[in-house]
C-alpha atoms as a PDB file:
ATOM      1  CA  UNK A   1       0.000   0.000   0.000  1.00  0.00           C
ATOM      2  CA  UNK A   2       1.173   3.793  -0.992  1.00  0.00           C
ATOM      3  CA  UNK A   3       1.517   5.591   1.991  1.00  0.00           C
ATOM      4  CA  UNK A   4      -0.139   9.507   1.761  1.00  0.00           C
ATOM      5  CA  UNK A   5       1.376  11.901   2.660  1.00  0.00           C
ATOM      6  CA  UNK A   6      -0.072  13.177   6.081  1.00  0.00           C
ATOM      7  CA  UNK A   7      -0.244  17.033   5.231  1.00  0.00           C
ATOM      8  CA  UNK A   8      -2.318  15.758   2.686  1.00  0.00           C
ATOM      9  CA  UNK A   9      -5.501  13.894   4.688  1.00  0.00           C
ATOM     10  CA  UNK A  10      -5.919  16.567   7.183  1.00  0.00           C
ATOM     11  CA  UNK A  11      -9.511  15.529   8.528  1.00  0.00           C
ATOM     12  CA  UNK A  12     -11.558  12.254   9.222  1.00  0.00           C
ATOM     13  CA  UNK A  13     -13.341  12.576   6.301  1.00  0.00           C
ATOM     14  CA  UNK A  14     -10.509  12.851   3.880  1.00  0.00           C
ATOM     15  CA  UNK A  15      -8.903   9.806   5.518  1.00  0.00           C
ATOM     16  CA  UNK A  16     -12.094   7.599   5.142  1.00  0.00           C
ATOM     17  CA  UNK A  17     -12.143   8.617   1.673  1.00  0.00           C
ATOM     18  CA  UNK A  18      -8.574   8.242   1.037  1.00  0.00           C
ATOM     19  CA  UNK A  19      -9.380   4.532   2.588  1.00  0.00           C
ATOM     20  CA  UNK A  20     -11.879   3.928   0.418  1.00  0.00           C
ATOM     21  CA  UNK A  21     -10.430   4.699  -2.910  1.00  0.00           C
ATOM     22  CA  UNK A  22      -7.710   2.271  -1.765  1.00  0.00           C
ATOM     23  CA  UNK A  23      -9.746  -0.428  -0.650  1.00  0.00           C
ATOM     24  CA  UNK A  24     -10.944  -0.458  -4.253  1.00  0.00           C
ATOM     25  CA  UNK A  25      -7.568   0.084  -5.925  1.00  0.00           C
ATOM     26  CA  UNK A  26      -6.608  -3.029  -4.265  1.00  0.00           C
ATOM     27  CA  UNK A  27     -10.102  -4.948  -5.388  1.00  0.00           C
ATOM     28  CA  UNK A  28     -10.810  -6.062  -1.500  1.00  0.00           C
ATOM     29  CA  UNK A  29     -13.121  -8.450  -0.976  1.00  0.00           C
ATOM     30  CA  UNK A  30     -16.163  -7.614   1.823  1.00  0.00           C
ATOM     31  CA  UNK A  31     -18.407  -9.605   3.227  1.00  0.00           C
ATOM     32  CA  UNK A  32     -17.161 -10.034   7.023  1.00  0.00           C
ATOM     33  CA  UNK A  33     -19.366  -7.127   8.291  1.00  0.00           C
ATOM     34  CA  UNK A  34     -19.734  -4.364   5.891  1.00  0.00           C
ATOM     35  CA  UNK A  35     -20.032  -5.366   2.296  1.00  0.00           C
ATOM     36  CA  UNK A  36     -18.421  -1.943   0.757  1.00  0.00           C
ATOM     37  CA  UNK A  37     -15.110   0.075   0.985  1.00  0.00           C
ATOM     38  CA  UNK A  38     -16.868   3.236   2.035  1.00  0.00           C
ATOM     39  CA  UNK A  39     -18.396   1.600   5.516  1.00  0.00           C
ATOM     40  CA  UNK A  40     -14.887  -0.505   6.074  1.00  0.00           C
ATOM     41  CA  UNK A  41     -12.808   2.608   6.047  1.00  0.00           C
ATOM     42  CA  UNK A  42     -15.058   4.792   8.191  1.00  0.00           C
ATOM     43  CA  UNK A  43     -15.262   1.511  10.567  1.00  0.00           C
ATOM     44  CA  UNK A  44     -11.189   1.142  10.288  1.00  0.00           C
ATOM     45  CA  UNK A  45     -10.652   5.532  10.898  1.00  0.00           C
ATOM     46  CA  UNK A  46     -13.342   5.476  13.988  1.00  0.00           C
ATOM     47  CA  UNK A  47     -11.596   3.052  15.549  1.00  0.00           C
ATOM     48  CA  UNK A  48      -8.293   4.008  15.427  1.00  0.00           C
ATOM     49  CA  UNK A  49      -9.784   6.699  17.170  1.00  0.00           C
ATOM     50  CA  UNK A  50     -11.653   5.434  19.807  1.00  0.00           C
ATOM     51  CA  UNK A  51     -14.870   6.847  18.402  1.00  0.00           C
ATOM     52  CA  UNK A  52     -18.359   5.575  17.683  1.00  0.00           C
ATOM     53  CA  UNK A  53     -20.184   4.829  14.727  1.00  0.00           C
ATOM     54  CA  UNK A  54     -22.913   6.998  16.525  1.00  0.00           C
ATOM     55  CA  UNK A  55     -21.060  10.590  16.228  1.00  0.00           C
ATOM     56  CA  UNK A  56     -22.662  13.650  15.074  1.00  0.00           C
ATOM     57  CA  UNK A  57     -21.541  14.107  11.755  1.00  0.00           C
ATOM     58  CA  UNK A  58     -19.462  17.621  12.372  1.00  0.00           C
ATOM     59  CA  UNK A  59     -16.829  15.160  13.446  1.00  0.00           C
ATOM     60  CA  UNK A  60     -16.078  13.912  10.431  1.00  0.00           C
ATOM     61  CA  UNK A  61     -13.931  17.584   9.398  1.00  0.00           C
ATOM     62  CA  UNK A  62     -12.115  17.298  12.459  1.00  0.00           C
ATOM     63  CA  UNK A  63      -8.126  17.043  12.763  1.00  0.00           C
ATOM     64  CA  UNK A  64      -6.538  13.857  12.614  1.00  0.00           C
ATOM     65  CA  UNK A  65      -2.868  14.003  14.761  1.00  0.00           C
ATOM     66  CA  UNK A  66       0.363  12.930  13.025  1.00  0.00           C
ATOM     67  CA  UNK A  67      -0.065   9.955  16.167  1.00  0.00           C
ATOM     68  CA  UNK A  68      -3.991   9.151  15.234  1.00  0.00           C
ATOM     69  CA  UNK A  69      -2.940   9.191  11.460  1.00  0.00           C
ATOM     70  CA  UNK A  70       0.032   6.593  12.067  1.00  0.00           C
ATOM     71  CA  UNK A  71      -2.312   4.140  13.358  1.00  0.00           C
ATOM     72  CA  UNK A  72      -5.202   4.778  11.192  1.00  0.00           C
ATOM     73  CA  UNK A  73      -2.367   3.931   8.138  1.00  0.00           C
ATOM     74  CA  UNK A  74      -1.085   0.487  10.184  1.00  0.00           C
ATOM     75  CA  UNK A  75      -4.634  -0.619  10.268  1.00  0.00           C
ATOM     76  CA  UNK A  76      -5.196   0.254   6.569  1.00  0.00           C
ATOM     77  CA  UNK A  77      -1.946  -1.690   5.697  1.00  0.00           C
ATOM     78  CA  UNK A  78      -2.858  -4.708   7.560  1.00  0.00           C
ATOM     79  CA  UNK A  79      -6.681  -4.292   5.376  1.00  0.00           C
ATOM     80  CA  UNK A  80      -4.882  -4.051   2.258  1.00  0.00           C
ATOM     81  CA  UNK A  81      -1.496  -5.971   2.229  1.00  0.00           C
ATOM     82  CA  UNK A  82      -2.572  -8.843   4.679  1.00  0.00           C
ATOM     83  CA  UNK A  83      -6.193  -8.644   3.414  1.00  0.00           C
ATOM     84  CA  UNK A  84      -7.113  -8.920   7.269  1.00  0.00           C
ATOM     85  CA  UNK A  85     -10.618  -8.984   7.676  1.00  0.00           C
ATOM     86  CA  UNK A  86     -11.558  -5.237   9.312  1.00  0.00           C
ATOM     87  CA  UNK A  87     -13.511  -7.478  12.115  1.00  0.00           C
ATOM     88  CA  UNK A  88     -10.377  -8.912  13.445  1.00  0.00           C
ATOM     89  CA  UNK A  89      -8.172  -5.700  13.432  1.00  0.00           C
ATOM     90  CA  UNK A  90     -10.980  -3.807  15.637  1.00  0.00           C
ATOM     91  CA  UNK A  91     -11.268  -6.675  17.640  1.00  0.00           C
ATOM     92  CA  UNK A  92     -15.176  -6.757  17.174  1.00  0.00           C
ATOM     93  CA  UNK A  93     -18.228  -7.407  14.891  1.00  0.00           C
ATOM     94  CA  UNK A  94     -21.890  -6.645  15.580  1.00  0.00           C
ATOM     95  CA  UNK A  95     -24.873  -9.772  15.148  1.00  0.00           C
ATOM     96  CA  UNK A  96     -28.588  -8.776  16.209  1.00  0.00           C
ATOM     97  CA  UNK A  97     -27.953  -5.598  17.100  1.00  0.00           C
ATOM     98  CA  UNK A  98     -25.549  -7.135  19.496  1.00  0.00           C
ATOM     99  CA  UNK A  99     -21.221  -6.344  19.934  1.00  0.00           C
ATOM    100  CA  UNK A 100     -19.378  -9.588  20.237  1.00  0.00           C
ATOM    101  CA  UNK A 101     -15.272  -9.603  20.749  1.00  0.00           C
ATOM    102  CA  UNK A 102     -14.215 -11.866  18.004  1.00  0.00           C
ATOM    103  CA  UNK A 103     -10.502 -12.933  17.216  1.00  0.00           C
ATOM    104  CA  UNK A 104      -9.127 -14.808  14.808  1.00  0.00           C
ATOM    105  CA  UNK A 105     -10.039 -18.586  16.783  1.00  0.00           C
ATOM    106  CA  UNK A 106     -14.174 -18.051  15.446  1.00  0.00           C
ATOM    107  CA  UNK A 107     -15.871 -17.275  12.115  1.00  0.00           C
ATOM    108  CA  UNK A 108     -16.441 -13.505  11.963  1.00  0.00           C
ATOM    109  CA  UNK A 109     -20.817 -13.521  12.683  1.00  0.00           C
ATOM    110  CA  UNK A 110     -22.746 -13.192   9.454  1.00  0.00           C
ATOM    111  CA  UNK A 111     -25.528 -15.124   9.234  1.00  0.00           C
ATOM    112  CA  UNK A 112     -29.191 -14.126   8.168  1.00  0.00           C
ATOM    113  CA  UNK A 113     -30.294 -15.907  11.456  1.00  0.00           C
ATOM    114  CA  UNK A 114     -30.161 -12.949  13.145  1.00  0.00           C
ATOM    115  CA  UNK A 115     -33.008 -11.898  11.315  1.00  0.00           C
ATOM    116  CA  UNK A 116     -34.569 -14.664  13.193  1.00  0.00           C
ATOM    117  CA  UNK A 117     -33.702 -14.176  16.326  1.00  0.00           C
ATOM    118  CA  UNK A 118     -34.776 -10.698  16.620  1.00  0.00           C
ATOM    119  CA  UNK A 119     -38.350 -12.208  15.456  1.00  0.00           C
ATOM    120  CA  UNK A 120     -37.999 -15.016  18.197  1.00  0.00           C
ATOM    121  CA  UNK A 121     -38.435 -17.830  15.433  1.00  0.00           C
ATOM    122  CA  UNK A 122     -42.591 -17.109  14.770  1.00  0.00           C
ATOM    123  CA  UNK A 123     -44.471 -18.706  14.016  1.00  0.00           C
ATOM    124  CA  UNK A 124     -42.285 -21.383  14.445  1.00  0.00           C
ATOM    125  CA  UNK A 125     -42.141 -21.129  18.312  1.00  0.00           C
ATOM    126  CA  UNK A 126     -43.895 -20.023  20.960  1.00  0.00           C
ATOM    127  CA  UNK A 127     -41.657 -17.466  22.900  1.00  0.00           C
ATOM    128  CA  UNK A 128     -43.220 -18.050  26.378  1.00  0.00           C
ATOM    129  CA  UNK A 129     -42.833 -21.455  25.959  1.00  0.00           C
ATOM    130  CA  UNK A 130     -39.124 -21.719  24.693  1.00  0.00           C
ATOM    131  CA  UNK A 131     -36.449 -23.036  28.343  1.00  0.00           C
ATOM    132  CA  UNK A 132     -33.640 -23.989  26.658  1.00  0.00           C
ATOM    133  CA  UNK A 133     -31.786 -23.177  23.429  1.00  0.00           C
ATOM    134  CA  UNK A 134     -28.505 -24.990  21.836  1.00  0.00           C
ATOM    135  CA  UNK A 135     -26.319 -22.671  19.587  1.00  0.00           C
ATOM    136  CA  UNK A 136     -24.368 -25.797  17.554  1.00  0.00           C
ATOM    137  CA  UNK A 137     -21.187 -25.104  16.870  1.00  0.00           C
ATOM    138  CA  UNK A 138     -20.915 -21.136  18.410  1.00  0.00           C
ATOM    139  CA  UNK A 139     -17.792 -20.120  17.770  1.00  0.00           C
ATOM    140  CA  UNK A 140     -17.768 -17.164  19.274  1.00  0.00           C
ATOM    141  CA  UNK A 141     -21.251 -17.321  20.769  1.00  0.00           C
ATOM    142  CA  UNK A 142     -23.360 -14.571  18.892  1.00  0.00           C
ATOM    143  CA  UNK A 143     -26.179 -16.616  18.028  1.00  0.00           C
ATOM    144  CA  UNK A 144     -26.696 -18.444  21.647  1.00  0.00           C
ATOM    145  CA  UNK A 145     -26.274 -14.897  22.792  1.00  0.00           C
ATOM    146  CA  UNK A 146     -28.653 -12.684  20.872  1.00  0.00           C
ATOM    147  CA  UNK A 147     -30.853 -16.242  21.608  1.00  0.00           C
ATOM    148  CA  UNK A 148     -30.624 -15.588  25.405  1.00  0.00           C
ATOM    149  CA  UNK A 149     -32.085 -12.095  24.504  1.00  0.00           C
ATOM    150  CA  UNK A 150     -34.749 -12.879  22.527  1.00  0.00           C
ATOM    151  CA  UNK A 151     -35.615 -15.746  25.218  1.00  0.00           C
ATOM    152  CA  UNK A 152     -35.265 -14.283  28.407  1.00  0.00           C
ATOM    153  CA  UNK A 153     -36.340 -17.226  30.398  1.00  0.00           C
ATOM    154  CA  UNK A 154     -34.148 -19.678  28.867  1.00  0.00           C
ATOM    155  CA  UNK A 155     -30.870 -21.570  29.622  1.00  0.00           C
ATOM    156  CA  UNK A 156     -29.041 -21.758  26.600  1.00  0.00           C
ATOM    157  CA  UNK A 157     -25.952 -23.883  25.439  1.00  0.00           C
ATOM    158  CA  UNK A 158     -23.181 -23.085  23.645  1.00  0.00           C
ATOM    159  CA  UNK A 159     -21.015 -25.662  22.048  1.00  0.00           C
ATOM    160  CA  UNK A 160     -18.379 -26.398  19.903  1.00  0.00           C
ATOM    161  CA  UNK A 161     -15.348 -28.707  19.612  1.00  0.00           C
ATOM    162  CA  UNK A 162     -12.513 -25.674  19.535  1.00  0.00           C
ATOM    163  CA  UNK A 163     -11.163 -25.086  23.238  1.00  0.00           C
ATOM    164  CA  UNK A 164     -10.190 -21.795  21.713  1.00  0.00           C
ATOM    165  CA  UNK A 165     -13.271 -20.941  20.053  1.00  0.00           C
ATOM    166  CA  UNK A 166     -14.999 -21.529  23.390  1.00  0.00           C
ATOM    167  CA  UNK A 167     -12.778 -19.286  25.256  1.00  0.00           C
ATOM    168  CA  UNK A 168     -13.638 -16.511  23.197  1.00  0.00           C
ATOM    169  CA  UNK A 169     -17.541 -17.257  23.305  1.00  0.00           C
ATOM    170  CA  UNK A 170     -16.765 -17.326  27.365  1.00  0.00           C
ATOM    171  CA  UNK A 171     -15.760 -13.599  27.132  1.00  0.00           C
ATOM    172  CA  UNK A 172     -18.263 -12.904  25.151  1.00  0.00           C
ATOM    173  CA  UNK A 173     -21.059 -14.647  27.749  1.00  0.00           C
ATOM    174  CA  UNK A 174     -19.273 -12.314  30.782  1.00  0.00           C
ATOM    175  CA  UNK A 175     -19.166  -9.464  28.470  1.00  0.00           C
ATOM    176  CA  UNK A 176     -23.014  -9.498  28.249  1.00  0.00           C
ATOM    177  CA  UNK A 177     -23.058 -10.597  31.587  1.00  0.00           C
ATOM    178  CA  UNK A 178     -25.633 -13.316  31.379  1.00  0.00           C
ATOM    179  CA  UNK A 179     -22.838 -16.148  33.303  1.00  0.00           C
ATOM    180  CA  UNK A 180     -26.415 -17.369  35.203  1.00  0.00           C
ATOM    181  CA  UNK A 181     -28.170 -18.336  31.704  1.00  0.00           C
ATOM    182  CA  UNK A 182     -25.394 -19.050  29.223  1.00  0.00           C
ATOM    183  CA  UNK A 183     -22.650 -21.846  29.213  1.00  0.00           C
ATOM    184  CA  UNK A 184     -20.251 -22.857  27.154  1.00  0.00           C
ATOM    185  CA  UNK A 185     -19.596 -26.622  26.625  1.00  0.00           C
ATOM    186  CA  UNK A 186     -17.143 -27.969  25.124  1.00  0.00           C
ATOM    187  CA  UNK A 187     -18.770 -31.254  22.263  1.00  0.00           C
ATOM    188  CA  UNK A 188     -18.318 -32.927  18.738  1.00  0.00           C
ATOM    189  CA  UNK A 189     -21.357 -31.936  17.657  1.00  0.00           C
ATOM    190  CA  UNK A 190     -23.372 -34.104  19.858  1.00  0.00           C
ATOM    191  CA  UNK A 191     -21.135 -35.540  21.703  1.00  0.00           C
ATOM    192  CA  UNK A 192     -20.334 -34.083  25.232  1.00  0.00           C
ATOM    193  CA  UNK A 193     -24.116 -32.583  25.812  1.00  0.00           C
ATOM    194  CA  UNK A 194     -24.913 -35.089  28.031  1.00  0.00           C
ATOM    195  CA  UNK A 195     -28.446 -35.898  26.559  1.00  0.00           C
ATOM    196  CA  UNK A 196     -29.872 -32.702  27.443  1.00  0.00           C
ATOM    197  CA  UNK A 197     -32.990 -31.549  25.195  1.00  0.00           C
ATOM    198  CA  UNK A 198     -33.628 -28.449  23.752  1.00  0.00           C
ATOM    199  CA  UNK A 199     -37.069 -26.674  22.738  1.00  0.00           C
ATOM    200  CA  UNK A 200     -34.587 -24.713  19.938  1.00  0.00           C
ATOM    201  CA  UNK A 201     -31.296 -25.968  18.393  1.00  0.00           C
ATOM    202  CA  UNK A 202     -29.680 -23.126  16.223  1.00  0.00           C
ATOM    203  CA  UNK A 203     -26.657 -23.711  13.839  1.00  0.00           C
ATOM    204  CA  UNK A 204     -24.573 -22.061  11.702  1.00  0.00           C
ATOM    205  CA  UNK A 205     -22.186 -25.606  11.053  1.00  0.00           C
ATOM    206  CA  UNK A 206     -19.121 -25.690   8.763  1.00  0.00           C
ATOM    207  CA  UNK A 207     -20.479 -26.139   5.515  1.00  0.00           C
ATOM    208  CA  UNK A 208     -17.988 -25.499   2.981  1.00  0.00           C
ATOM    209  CA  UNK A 209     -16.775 -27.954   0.228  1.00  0.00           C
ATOM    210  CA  UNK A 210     -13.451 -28.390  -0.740  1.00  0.00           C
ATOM    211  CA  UNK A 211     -13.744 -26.631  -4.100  1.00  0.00           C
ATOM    212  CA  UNK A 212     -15.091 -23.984  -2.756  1.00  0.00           C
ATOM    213  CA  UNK A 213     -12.387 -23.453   0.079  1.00  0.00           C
ATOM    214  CA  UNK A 214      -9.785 -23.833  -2.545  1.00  0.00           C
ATOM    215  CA  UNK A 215     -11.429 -20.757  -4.343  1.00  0.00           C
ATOM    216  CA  UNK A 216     -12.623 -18.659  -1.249  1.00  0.00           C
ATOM    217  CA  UNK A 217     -10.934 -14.778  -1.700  1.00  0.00           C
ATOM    218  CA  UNK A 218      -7.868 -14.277   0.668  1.00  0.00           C
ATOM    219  CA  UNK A 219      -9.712 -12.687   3.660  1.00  0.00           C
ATOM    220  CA  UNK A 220     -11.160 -15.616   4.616  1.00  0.00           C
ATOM    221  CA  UNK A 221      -7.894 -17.902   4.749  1.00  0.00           C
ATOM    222  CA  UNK A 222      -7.243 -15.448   8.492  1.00  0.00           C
ATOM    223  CA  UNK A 223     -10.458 -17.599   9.671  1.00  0.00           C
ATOM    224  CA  UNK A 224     -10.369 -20.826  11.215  1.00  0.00           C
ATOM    225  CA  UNK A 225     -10.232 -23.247   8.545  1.00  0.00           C
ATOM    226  CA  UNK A 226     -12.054 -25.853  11.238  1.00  0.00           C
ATOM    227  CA  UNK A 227     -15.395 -23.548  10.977  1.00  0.00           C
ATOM    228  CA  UNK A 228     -15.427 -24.017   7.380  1.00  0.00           C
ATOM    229  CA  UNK A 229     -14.050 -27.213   5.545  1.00  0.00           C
ATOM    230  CA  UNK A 230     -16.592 -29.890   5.967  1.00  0.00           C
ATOM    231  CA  UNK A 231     -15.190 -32.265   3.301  1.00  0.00           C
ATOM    232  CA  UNK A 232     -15.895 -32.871  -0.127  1.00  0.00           C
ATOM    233  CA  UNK A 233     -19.300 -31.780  -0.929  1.00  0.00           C
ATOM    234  CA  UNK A 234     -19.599 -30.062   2.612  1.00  0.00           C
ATOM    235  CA  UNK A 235     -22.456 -32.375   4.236  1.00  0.00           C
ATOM    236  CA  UNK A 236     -20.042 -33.650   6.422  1.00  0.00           C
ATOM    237  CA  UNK A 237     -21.066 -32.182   9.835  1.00  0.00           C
ATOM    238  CA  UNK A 238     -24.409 -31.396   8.765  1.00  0.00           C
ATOM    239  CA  UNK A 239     -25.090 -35.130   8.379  1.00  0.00           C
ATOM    240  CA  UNK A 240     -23.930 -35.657  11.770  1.00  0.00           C
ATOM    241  CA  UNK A 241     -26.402 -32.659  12.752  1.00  0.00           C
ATOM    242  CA  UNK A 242     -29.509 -33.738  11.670  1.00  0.00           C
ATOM    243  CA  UNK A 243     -28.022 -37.616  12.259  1.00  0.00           C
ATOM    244  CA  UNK A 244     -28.518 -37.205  16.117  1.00  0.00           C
ATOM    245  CA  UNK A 245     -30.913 -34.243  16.267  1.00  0.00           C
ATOM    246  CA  UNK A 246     -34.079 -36.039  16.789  1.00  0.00           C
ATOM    247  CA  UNK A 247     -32.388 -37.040  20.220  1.00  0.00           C
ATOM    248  CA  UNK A 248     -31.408 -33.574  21.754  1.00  0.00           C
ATOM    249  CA  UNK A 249     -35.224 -31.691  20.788  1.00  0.00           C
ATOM    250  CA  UNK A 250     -38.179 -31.740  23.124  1.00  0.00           C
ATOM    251  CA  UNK A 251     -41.619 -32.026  21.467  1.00  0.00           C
ATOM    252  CA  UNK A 252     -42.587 -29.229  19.707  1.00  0.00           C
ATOM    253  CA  UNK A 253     -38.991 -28.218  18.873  1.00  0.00           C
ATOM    254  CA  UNK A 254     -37.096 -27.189  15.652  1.00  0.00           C
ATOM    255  CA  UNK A 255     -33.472 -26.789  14.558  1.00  0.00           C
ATOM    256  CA  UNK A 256     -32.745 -24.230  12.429  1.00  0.00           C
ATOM    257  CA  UNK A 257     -29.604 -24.148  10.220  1.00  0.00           C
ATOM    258  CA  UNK A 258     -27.565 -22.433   7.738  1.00  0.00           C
ATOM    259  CA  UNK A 259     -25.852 -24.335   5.003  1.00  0.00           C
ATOM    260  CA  UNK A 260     -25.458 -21.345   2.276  1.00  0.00           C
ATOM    261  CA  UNK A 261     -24.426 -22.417  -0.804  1.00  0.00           C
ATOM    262  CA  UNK A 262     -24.551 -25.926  -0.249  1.00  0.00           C
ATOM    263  CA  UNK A 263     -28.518 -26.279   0.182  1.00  0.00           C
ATOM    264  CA  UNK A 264     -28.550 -27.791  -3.340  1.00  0.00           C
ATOM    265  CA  UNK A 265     -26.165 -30.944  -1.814  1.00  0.00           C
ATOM    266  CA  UNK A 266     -28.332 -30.906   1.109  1.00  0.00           C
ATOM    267  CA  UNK A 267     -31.338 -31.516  -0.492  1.00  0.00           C
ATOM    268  CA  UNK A 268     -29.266 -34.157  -2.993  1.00  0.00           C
ATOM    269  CA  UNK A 269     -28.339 -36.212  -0.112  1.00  0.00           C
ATOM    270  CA  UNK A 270     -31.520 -36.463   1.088  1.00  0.00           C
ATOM    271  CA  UNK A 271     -34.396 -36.068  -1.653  1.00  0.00           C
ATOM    272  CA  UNK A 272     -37.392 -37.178   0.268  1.00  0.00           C
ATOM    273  CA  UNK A 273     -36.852 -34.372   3.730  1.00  0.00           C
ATOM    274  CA  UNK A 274     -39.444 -31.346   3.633  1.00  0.00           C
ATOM    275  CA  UNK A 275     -36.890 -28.502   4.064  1.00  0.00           C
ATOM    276  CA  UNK A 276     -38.391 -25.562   4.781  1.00  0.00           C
ATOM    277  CA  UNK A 277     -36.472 -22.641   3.434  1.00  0.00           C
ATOM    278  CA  UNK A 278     -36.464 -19.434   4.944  1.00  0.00           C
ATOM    279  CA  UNK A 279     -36.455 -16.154   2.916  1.00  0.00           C
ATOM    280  CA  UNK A 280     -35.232 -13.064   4.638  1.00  0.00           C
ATOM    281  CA  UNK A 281     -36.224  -9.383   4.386  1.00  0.00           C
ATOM    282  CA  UNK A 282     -32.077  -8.032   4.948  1.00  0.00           C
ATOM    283  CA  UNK A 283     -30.897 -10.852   2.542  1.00  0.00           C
ATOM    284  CA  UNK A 284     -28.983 -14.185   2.533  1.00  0.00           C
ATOM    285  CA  UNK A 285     -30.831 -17.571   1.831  1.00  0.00           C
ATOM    286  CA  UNK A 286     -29.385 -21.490   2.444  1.00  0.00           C
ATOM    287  CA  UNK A 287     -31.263 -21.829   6.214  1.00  0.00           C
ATOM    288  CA  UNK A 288     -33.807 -24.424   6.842  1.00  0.00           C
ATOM    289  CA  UNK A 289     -36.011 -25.498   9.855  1.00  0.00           C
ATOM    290  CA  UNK A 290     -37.116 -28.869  10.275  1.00  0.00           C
ATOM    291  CA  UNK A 291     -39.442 -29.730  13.556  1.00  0.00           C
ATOM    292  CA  UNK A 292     -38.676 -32.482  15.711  1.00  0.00           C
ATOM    293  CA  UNK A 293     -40.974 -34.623  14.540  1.00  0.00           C
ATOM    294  CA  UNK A 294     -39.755 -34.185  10.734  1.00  0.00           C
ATOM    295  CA  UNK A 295     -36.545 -35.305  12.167  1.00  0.00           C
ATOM    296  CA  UNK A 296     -37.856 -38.171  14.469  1.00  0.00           C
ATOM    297  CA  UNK A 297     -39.699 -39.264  10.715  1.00  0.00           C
ATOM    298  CA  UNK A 298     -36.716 -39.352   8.613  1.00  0.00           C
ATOM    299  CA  UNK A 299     -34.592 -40.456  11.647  1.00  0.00           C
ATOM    300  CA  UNK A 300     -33.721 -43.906   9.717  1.00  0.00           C
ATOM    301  CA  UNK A 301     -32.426 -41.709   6.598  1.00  0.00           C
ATOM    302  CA  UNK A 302     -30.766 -39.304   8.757  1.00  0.00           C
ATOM    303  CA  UNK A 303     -28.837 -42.133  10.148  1.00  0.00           C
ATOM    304  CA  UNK A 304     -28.017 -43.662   7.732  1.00  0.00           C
ATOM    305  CA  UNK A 305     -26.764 -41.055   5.524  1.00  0.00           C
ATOM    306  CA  UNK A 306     -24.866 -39.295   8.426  1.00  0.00           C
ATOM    307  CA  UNK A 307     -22.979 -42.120   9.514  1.00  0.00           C
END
């Protein structure tokens, strides 16, 4: 990356739009929180410093200091050169409305379920009636999370097989401050929950192929590769998902999932399930919900095909 010369960008707003027109020089890819240059150079320039997203505009032709405009130029380096996702140089992303500390040991959030969650899964569900919720492989927790929001009453679980992974979704459980509702557990999918049942299992599983992680842009090679490889067409923890599922819902209950591109192998695999798609209003598609007594139905093909 050039470097400017700092006489040059005197204010915020000349450096986010210095940012911007560099971002797109360099042909960055977004999709880890923002999805343009303009919004991941004014997110980059606020943080480095220590402002909000929230500031009355007249900020924006304020002075930058030579000190504030070497660090907003480190961050931009590490954006353009390393292609670091802007998520992991601030430290944080935002699901549901909700901040989350996120590192480079979980997925960065992104998933339409928060759509869901803010609408407490109707008609699906009954909110008065929903105890206990299992976020399936959390990562760094924002969907059990915003869950123990939207369901005030309930104990919810969060699980996944990285010890490091679960150490940031621990933060992220004291950060919100809910230690009395929330766990973390550590499990292989299934595995290490003990048989508890849930009234709502919610996952966002890894469910990329190998062809497509061989052809993912750079900025996602700084996530963990364990939260997305899942083998050669991708099924291969979602089998094992909906493969013991039947066991770990109450009556009444539904999983919900997100697959993204790989619904069309989903629905390969197994031709005769009634997937219910979900649309969204904000955008992003590949999440079904099955109820538990779809999954108790096709429990034989589940099983089977999962093994």
């Amino acid at each position: 990356m050039r470097h400017p010369q700092h006489f040059e960008l005197l204010t915020l707003r000349d450096w986010v739009r210095w940012g911007c027109s560099r971002f797109k020089e360099a042909g960055l890819f977004f999709g880890h929180g923002t999805d343009n240059a303009l919004d991941e150079a004014l997110a980059l320039v606020l943080y480095a410093l220590n402002l909000d997203h929230d500031l009355p505009g007249e900020y924006l032709d304020a002075r930058v200091t030579a000190d504030e405009a070497k660090q907003i130029t480190a961050l931009f380096h590490e954006r353009i050169d390393r292609r670091v996702p802007a998520a992991y140089l601030i430290g944080e992303a935002r699901f549901a409305g909700l901040a989350f500390y996120v590192d480079d040991n979980v997925l960065i959030p992104r998933s339409p379920i928060a759509e869901l969650i803010r609408q407490c899964f109707v008609p699906w569900l009954d909110p008065e009636h929903v105890g206990s919720v299992l976020d399936l492989c959390t990562g760094s927790g924002c969907i059990g999370i915003a869950c123990a929001y939207a369901f005030p009453d309930a104990l919810v679980d969060l699980s996944d097989i990285s010890p490091a992974a679960l150490d940031v979704a621990t933060r992220n459980i004291e950060r919100h401050r809910l230690e009395g509702r929330v766990r973390a557990l550590r499990a292989d999918v299934y595995d290490g929950l003990d048989g508890e049942r849930y009234d709502l299992i919610v996952t966002n599983p890894p469910y990329v192929s190998s062809a497509e992680m061989a052809s993912l842009p750079e900025e996602y090679r700084h996530e963990p590769e364990l939260g997305l490889d899942a083998g050669d067409d991708g099924m291969d923890i979602v089998a094992r998902v909906l493969g013991g599922a039947a066991d770990y819902l109450r009556p009444g209950g539904i999983i919900v999932a997100e697959v993204g591109a790989s619904a069309d192998l989903l629905m390969a695999r197994y031709p005769d399930v009634p997937f219910l798609w979900l649309d969204f209003e904000r955008g992003g598609d590949g999440v079904f919900l099955l109820t538990a007594e779809q999954l108790d139905e096709f429990r034989d093909s589940f099983e089977e095909k999962g093994a």
